[in-house]
Protein backbone atom coordinates (compact mmCIF):
# COMPACT_ATOMS: atom_id res chain seq x y z
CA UNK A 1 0.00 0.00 0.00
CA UNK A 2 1.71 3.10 -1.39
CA UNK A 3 1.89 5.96 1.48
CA UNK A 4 -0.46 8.19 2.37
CA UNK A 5 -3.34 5.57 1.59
CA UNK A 6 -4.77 4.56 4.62
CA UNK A 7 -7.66 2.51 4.60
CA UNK A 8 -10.57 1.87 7.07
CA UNK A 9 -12.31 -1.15 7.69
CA UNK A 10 -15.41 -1.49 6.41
CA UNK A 11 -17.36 -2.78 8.81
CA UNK A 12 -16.26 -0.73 12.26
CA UNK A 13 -15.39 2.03 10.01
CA UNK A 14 -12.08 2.30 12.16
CA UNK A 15 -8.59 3.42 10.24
CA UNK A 16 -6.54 0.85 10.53
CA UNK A 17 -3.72 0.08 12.74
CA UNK A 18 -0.33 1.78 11.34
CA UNK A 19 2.82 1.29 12.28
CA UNK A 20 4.75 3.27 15.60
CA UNK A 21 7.37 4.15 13.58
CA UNK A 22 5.55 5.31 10.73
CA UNK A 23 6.84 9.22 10.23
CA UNK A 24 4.26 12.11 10.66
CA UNK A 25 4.99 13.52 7.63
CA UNK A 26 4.48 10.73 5.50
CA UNK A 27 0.54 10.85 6.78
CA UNK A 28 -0.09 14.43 6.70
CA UNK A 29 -1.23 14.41 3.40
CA UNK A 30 -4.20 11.64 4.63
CA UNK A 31 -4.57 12.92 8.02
CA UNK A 32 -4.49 17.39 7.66
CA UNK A 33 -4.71 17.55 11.63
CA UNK A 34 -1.48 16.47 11.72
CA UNK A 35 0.32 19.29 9.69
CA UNK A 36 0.72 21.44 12.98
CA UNK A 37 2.78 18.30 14.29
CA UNK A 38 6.71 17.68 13.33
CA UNK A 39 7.04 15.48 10.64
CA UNK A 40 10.20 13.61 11.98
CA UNK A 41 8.62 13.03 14.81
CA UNK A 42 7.27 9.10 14.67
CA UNK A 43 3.75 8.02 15.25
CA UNK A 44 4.72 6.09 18.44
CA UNK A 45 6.51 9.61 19.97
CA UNK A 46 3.00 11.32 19.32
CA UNK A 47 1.18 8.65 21.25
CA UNK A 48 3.32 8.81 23.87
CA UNK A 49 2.96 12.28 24.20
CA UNK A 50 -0.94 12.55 23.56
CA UNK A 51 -1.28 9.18 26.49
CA UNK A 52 -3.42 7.23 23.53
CA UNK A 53 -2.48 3.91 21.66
CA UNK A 54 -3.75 4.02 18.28
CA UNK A 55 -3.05 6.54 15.40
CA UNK A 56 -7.29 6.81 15.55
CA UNK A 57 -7.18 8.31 18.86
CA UNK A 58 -4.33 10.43 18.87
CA UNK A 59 -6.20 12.04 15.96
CA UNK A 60 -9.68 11.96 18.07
CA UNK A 61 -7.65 13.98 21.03
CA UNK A 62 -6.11 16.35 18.42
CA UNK A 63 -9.07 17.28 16.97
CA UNK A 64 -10.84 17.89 20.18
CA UNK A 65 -7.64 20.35 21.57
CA UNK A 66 -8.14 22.15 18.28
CA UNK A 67 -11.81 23.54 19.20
């Protein structure tokens, strides 16, 4: 699966599960909430950070500091 091309199940609807060391700026271009975040930074250092496990809710708990 090329980059950037992140699919979600069909059935739970759920994105899913990438890779901790996946780099932040190779899924900005599926995931725009991200583009405030360094994009060196890996996926598994932003969980960390946010306290979440999955790439779906360290987007959730982005998206709800942004409002």
């Amino acid at each position: 699966m090329a980059l950037g091309q992140h699919s979600k199940n069909p059935v739970s609807k759920r994105i899913r599960k990438e890779r901790s060391d996946s780099l932040i700026k190779n899924l900005k271009k599926e995931y725009p909430i991200l583009q405030d975040q360094n994009g060196n930074m890996k996926l598994g250092t932003l969980e960390e950070r946010l306290g979440v496990d999955s790439l779906s809710q360290a987007l959730k708990k982005l998206r709800e500091e942004k409002r």
